[in-house]
Protein backbone atom coordinates (compact mmCIF):
# COMPACT_ATOMS: atom_id res chain seq x y z
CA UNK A 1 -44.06 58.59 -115.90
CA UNK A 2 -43.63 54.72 -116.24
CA UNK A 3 -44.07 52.87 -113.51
CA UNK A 4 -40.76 50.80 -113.31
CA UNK A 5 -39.30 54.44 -112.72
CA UNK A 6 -40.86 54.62 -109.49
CA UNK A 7 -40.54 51.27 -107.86
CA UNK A 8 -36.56 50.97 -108.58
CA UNK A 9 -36.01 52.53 -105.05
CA UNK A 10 -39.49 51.90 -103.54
CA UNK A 11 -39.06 47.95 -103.49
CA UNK A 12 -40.38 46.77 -99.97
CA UNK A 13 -41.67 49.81 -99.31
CA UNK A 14 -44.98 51.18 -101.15
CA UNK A 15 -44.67 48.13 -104.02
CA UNK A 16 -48.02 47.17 -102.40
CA UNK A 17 -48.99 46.09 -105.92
CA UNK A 18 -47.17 48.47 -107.94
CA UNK A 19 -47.29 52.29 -107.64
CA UNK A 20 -49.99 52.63 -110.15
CA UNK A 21 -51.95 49.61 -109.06
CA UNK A 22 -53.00 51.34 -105.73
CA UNK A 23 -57.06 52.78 -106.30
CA UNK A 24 -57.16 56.14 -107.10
CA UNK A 25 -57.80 58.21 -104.15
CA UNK A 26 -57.31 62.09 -103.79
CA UNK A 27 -55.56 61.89 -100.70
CA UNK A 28 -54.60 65.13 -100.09
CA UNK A 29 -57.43 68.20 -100.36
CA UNK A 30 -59.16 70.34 -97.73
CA UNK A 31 -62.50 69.53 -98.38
CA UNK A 32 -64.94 66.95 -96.00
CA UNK A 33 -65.13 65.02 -99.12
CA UNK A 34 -63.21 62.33 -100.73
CA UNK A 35 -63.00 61.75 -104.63
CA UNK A 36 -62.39 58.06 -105.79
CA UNK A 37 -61.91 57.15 -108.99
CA UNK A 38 -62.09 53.71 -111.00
CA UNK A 39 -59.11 51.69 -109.89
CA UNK A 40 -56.99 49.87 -112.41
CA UNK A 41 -56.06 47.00 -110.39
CA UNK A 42 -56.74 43.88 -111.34
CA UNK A 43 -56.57 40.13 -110.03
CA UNK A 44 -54.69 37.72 -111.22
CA UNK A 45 -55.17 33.67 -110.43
CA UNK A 46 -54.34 33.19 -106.74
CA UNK A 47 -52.49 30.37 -104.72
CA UNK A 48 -53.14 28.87 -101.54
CA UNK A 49 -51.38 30.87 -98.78
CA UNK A 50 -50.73 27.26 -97.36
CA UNK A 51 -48.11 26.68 -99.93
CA UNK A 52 -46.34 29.86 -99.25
CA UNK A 53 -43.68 27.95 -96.92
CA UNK A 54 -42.93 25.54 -99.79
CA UNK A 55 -41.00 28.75 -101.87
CA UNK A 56 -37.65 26.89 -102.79
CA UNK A 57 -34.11 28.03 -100.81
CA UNK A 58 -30.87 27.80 -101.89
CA UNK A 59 -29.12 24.54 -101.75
CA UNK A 60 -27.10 25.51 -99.11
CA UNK A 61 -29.69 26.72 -97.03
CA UNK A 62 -32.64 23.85 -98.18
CA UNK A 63 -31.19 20.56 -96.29
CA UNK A 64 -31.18 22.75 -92.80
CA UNK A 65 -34.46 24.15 -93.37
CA UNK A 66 -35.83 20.48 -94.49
CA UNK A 67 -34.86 19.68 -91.02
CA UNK A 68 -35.95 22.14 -88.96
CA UNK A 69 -39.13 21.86 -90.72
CA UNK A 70 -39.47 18.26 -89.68
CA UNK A 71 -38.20 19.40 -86.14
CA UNK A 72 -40.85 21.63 -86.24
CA UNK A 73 -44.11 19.65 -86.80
CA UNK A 74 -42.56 16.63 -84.11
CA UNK A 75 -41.51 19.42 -81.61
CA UNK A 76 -43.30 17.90 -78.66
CA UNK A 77 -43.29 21.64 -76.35
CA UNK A 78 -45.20 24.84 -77.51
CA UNK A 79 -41.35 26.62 -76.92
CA UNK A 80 -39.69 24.16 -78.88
CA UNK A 81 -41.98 24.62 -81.87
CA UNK A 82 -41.88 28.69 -81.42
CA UNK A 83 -38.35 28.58 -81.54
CA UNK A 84 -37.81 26.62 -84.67
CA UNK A 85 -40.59 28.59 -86.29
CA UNK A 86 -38.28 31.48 -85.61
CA UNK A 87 -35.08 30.28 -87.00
CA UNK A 88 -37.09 28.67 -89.97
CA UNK A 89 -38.58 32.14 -90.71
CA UNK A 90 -34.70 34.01 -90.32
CA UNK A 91 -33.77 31.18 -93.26
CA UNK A 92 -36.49 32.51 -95.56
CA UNK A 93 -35.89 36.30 -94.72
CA UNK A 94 -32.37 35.94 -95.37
CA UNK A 95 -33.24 34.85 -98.55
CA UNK A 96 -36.02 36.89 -99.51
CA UNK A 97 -38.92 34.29 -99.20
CA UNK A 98 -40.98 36.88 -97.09
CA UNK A 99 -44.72 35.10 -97.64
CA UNK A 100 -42.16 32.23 -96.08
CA UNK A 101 -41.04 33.75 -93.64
CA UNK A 102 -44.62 35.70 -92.59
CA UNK A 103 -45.92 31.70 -92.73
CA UNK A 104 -43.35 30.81 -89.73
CA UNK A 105 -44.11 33.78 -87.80
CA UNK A 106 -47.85 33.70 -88.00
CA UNK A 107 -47.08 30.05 -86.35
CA UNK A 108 -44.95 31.24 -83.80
CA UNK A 109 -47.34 33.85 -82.74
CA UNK A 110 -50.54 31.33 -83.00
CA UNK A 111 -48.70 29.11 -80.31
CA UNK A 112 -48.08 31.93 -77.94
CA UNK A 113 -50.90 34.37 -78.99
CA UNK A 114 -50.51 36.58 -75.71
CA UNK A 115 -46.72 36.88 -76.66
CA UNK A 116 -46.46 40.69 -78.06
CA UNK A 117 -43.09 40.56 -79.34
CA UNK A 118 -44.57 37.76 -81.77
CA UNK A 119 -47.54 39.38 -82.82
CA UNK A 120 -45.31 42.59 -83.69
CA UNK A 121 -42.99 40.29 -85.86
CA UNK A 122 -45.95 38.04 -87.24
CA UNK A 123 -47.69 41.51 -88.28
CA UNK A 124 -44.30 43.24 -89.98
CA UNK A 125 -43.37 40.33 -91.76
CA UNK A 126 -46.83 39.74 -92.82
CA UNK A 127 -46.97 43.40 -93.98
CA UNK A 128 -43.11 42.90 -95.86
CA UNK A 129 -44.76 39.96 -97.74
CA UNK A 130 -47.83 42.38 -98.62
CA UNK A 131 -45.75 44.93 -100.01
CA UNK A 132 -44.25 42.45 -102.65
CA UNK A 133 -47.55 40.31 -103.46
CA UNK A 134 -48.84 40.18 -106.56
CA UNK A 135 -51.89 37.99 -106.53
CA UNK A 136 -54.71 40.04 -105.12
CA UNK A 137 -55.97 37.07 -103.11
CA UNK A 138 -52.33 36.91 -101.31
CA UNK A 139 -52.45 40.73 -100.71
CA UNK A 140 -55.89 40.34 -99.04
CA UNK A 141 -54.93 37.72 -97.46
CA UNK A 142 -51.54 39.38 -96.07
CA UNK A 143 -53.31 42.68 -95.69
CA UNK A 144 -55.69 41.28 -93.26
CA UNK A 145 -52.99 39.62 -91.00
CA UNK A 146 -51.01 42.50 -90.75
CA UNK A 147 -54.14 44.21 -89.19
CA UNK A 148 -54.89 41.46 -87.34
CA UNK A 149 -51.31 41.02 -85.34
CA UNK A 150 -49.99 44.52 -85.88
CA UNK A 151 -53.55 45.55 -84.23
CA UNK A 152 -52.76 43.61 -81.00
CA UNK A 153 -49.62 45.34 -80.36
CA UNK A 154 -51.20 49.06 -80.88
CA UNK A 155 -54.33 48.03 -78.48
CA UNK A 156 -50.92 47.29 -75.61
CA UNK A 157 -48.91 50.62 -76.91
CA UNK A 158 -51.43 53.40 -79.14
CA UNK A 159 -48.09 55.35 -78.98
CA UNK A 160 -46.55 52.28 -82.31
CA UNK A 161 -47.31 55.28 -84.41
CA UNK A 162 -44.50 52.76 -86.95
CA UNK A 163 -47.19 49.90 -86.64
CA UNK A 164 -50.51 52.42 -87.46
CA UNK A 165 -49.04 53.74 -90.85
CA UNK A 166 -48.49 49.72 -91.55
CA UNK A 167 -52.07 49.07 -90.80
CA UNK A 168 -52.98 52.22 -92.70
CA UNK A 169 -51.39 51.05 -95.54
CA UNK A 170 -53.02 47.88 -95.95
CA UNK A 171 -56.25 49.42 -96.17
CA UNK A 172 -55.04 51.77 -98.67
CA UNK A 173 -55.34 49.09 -101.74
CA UNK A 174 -58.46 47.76 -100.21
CA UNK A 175 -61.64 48.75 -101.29
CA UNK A 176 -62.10 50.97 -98.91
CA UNK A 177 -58.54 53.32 -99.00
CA UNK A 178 -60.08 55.86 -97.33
CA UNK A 179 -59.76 54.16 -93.97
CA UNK A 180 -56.25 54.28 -94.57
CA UNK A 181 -55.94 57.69 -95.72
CA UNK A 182 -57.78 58.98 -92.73
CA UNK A 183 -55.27 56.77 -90.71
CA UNK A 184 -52.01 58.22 -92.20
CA UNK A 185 -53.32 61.95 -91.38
CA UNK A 186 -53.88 60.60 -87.82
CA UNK A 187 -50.37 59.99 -87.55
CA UNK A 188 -49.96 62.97 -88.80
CA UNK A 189 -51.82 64.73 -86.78
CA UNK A 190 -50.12 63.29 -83.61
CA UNK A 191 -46.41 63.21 -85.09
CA UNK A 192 -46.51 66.07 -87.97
CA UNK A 193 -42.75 64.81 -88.58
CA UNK A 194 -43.29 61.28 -88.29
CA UNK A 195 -40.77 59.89 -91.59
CA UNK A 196 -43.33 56.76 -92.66
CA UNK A 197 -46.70 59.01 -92.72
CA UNK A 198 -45.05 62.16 -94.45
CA UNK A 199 -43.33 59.26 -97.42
CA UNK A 200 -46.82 57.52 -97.11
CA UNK A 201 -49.02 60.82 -98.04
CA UNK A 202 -45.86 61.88 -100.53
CA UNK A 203 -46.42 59.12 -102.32
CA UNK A 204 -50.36 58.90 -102.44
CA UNK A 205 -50.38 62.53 -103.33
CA UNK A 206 -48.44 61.16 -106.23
CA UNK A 207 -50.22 58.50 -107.53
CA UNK A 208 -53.19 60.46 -107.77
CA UNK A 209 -51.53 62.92 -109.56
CA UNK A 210 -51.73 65.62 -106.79
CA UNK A 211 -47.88 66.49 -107.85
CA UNK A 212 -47.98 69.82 -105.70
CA UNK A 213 -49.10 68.25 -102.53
CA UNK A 214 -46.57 65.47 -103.12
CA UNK A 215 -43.59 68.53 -102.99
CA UNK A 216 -45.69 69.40 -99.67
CA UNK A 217 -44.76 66.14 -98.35
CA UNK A 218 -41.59 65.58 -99.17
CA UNK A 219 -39.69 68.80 -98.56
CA UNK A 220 -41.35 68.17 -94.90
CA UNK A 221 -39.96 64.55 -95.04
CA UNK A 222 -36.75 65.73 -96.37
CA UNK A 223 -35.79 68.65 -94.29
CA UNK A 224 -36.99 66.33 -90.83
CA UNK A 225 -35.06 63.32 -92.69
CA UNK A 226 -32.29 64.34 -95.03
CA UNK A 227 -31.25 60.53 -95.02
CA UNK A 228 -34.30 59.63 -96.84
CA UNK A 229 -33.16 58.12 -100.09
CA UNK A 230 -36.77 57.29 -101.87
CA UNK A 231 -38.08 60.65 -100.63
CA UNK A 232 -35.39 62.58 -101.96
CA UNK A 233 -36.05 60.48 -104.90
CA UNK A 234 -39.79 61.23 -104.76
CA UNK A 235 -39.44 64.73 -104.49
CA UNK A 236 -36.90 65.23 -107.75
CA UNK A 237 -39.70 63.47 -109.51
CA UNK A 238 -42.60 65.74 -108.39
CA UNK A 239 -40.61 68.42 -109.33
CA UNK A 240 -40.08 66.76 -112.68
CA UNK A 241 -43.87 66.06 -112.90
CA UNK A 242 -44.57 69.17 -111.54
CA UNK A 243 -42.85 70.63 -114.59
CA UNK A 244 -40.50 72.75 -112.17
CA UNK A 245 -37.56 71.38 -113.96
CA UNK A 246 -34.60 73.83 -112.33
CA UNK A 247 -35.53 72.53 -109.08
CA UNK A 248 -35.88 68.88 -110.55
CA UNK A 249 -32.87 68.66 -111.80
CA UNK A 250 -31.32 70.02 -108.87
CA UNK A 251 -32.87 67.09 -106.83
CA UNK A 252 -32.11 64.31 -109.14
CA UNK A 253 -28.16 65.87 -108.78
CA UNK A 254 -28.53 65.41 -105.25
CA UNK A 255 -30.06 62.01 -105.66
CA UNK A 256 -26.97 61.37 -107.32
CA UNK A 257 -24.74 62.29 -104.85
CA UNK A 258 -26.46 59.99 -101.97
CA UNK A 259 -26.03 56.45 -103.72
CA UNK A 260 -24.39 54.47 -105.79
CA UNK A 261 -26.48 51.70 -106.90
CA UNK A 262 -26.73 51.73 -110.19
CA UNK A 263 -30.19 51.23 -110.55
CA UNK A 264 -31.13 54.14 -108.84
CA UNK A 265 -28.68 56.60 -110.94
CA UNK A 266 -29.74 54.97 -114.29
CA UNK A 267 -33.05 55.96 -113.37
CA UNK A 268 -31.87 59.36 -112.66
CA UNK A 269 -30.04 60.03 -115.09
CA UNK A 270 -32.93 59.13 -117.38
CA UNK A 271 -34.83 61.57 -115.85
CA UNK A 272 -32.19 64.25 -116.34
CA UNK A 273 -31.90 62.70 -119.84
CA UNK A 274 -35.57 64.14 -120.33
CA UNK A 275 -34.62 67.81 -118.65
């Protein structure tokens, strides 16, 4: 299975590094133990995370954000610099500068560190930005603010079971993806439905080849969350991995029938090409 076949849907959502990238961890067995295996990873030159916010907007967008930037570092109140770090890092999501737009809301949150609702948004956009890093250094260094903020909020609410499978997934392409493992069954264990860890496991189950557990997951996920699009995805291509190709090819129809992006049914249909 090539790997550009599974991140066309999955963009933003387990591209932490690519699919294949992730270390190969058998997520998914009944025994105590856990097997690792060598991970395939590998870093490439890094960049200071200072020089995120300098990613380059549209010209429409570029002359108000030059502003506000400059608004920004002469703001003479802590509010007055929150709130332009805020409408600086809307500019960049908008646009799809998320290290940008993590780099605002980290300062927003730094200013006000006892606000919650700015940890919680420092933490996901941190995590967004993690999921589309390439540069190991970046991902570490993304990885480890998600934790940091997203951490703060579950210490105030243990019940963010949303913010624990974020945190869990950052420690997945660590070297230590156990922690996270453990983690996602934890949700589990509390929320056996909960959409995120059932996807999560899915997909882990997948990339270490555990095909039959990945089916587990996603007919759970699927029949608790029909609206799913990358687990109904997922599952046609367990199926197809699984070499149960009636049932494959009966998912990838379905598939079909849920979108229209072309993307996704050229991938499909490539699939069904192979059935």
């Amino acid at each position: 299975m090539k790997k550009s076949q599974l991140i066309l849907i999955a963009v933003g959502i387990l591209a932490v590094v690519g699919l294949y990238a992730l270390p190969k961890v058998v997520v998914d067995n009944d025994s105590t133990g856990a097997k690792m295996e060598e991970s395939e990873s590998s870093a490439n030159p890094s960049s200071s995370l200072t020089e995120m916010h300098g990613n380059e907007l549209s010209s429409e967008n570029r002359t108000q954000a030059d502003q506000l930037k400059n608004n920004f570092l002469n703001a003479p109140t802590v509010e007055e610099k929150v709130g332009l770090a805020q409408v600086l890092a809307g500019i960049y999501q908008e646009e799809g500068l998320f290290d940008s737009a993590a780099y605002y809301w980290s300062a927003a949150a730094e200013f006000m560190p006892n606000n919650m609702f700015l940890a919680e948004e420092a933490g996901k956009s941190s995590y967004e930005a993690f999921t589309f890093a390439l540069d190991k250094t970046k991902v570490e260094s993304l990885a480890e603010k998600t934790r940091f903020y997203l951490t703060k909020v579950l210490e105030k609410d243990p019940k963010r079971l949303d913010l624990k499978t974020k945190i869990a997934m950052t420690y997945v392409s660590s070297s230590n993806p156990m922690q996270g493992i453990t983690m996602l069954r934890e949700v589990l264990e509390q929320d056996p439905q909960n959409e995120d860890g059932l996807f999560n496991m899915g997909v882990l189950s997948m990339q270490s080849g555990q095909y039959k557990r990945a089916i587990e997951r996603f007919e759970e996920l699927v029949k608790y969350h029909p609206g799913n699009l990358q687990g109904q995805f997922y599952l046609a291509v367990s199926y197809f991995e699984a070499k149960e190709k009636n049932k494959a090819k009966a998912q990838f129809e379905a598939v079909k029938s849920m979108t229209q992006d072309p993307m996704i049914l050229g991938s499909v249909q490539g699939y069904l090409d192979q059935l």
